[in-house]
C-alpha atoms as a PDB file:
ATOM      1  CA  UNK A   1       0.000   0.000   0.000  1.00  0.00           C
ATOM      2  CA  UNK A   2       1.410   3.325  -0.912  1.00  0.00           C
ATOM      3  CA  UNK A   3       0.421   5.813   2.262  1.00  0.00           C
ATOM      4  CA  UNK A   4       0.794   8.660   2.208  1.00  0.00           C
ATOM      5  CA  UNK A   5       1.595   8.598   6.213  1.00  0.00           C
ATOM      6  CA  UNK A   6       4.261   6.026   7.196  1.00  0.00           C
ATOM      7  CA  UNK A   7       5.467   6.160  10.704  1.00  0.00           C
ATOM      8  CA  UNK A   8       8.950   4.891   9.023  1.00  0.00           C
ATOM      9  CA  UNK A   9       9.637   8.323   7.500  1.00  0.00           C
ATOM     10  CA  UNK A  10      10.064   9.514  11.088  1.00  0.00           C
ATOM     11  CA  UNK A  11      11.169   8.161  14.297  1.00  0.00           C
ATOM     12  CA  UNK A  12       8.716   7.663  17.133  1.00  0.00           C
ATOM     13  CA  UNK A  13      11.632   6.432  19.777  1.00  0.00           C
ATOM     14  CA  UNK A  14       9.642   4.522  22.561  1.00  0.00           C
ATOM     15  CA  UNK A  15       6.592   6.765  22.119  1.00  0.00           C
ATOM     16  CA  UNK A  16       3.827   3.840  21.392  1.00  0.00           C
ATOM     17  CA  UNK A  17       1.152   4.536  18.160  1.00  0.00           C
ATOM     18  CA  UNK A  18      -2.684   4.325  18.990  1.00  0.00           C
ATOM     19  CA  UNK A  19      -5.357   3.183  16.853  1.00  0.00           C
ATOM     20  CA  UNK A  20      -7.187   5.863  15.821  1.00  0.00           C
ATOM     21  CA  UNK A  21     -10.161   4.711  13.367  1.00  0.00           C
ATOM     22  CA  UNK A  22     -10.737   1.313  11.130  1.00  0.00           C
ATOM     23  CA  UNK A  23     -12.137   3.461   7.582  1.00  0.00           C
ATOM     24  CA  UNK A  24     -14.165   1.409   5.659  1.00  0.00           C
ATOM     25  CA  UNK A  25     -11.489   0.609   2.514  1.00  0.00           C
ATOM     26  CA  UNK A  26      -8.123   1.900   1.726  1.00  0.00           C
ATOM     27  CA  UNK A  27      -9.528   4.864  -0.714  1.00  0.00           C
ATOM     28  CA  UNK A  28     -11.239   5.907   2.499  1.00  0.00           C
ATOM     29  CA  UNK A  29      -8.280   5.562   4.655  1.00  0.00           C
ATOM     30  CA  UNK A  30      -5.774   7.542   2.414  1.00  0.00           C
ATOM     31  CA  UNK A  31      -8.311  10.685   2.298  1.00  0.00           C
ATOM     32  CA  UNK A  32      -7.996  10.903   5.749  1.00  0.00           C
ATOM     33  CA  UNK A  33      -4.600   9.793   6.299  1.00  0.00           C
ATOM     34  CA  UNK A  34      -4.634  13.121   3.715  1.00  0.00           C
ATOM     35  CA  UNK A  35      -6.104  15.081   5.986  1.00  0.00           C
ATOM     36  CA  UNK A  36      -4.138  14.117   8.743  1.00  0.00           C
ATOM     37  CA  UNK A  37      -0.884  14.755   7.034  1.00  0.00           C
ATOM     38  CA  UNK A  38      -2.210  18.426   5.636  1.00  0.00           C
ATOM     39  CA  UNK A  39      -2.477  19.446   9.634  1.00  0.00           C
ATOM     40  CA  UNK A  40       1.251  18.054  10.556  1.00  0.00           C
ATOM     41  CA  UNK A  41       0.046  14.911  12.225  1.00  0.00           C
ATOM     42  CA  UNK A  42       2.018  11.734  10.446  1.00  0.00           C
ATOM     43  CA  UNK A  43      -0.029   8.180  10.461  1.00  0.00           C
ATOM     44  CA  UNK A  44       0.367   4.595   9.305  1.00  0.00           C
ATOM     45  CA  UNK A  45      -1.884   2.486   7.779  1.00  0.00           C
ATOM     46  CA  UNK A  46      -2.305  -1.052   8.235  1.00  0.00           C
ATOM     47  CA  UNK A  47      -5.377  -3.428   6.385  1.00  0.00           C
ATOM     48  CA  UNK A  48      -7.163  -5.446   8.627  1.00  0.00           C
ATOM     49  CA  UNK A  49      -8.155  -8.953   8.908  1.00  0.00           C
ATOM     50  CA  UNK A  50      -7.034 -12.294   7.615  1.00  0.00           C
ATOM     51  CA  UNK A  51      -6.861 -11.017   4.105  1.00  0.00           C
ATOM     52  CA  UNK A  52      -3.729  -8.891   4.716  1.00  0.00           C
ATOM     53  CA  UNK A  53      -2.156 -11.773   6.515  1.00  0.00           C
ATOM     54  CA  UNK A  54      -2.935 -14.425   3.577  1.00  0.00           C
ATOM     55  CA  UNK A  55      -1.432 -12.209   1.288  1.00  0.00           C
ATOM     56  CA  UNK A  56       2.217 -12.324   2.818  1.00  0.00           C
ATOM     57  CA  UNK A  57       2.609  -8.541   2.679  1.00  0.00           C
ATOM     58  CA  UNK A  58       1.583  -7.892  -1.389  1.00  0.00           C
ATOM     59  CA  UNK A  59      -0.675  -4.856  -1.093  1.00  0.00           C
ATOM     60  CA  UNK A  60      -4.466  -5.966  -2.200  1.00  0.00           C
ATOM     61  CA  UNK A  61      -6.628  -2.826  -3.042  1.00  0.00           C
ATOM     62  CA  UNK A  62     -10.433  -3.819  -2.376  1.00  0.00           C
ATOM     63  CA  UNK A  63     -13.302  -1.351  -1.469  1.00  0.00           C
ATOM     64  CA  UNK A  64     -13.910  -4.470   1.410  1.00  0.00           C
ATOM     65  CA  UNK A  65     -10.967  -4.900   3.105  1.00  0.00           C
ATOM     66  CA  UNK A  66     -11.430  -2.765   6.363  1.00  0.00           C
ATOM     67  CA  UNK A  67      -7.962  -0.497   7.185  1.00  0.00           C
ATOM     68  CA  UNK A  68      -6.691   1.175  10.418  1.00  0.00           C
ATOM     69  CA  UNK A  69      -5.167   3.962  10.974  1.00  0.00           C
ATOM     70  CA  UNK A  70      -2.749   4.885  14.070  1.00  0.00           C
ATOM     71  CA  UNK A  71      -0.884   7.884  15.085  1.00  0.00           C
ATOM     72  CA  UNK A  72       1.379   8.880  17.871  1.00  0.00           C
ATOM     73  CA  UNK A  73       0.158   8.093  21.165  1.00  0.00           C
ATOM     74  CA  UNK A  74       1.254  12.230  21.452  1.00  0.00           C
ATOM     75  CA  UNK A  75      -1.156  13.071  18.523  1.00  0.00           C
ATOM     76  CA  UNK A  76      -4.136  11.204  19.495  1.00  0.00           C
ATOM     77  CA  UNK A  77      -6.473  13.847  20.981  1.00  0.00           C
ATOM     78  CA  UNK A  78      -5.486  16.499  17.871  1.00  0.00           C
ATOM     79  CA  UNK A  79      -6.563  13.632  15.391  1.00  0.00           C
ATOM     80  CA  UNK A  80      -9.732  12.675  17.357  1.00  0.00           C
ATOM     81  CA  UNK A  81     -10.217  16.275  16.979  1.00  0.00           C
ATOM     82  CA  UNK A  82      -9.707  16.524  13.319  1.00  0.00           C
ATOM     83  CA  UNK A  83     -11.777  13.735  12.312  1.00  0.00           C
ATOM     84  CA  UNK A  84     -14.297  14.922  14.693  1.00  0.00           C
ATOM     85  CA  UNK A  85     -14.650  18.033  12.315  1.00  0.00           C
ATOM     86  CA  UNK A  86     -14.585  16.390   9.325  1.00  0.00           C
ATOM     87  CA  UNK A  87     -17.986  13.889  10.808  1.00  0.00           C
ATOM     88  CA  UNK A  88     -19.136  17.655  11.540  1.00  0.00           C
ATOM     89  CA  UNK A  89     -18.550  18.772   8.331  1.00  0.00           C
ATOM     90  CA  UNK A  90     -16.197  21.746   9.599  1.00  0.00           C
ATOM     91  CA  UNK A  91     -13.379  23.276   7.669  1.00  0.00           C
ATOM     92  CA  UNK A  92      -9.905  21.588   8.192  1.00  0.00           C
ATOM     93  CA  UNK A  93      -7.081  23.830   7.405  1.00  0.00           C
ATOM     94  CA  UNK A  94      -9.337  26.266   5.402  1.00  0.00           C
ATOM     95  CA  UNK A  95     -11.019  23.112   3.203  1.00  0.00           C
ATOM     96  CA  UNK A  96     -14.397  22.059   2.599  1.00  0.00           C
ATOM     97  CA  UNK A  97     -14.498  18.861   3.967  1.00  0.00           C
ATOM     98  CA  UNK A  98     -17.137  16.124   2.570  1.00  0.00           C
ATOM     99  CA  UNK A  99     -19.746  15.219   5.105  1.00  0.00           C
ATOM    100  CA  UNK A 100     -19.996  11.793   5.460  1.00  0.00           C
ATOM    101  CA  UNK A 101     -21.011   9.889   8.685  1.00  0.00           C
ATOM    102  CA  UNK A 102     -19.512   7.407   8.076  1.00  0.00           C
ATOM    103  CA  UNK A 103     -16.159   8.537   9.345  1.00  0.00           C
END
């Protein structure tokens, strides 16, 4: 999977990441891994269930296969917020952000 948020680009030293939302498919998850990233807070992606696991690491796009996102432990509360706005449909960083409510 090509994120655009990968904790390996920086260093998180003992600070541990925190799930911060399952989105529905990985088209969902890279908008608001987007999002994220636009206001300075860095995330990784990970797919969930079996699926990822039978595939042995190849990267399977599929609008059904469920993937998490996590961010520094640090960052939580200021992502919570974020998305938060966006299941509002507030402006993040000056945007018009969809409403969806699904988020």
């Amino acid at each position: 999977m090509d994120n655009k948020c990968e904790a390996s680009k920086h260093k998180t030293g003992s600070e541990p990441l925190r799930h911060l939302a399952t989105a529905q498919n990985e088209i969902e998850a890279e908008f608001l891994a987007g999002v994220l990233e636009d206001n300075g807070i860095h995330c990784l992606l990970k797919k969930e269930g079996a699926i990822a696991g039978i595939l042995g690491g190849y990267s399977l796009s599929s609008p059904f296969i469920p993937c998490e996102i996590y961010v520094l432990a640090s960052k939580e509360e200021e992502a919570k917020g974020i998305l938060d706005s966006l299941r509002e449909g507030d402006q993040v960083n000056g945007s018009d952000s969809p409403p969806s409510s699904e988020l």
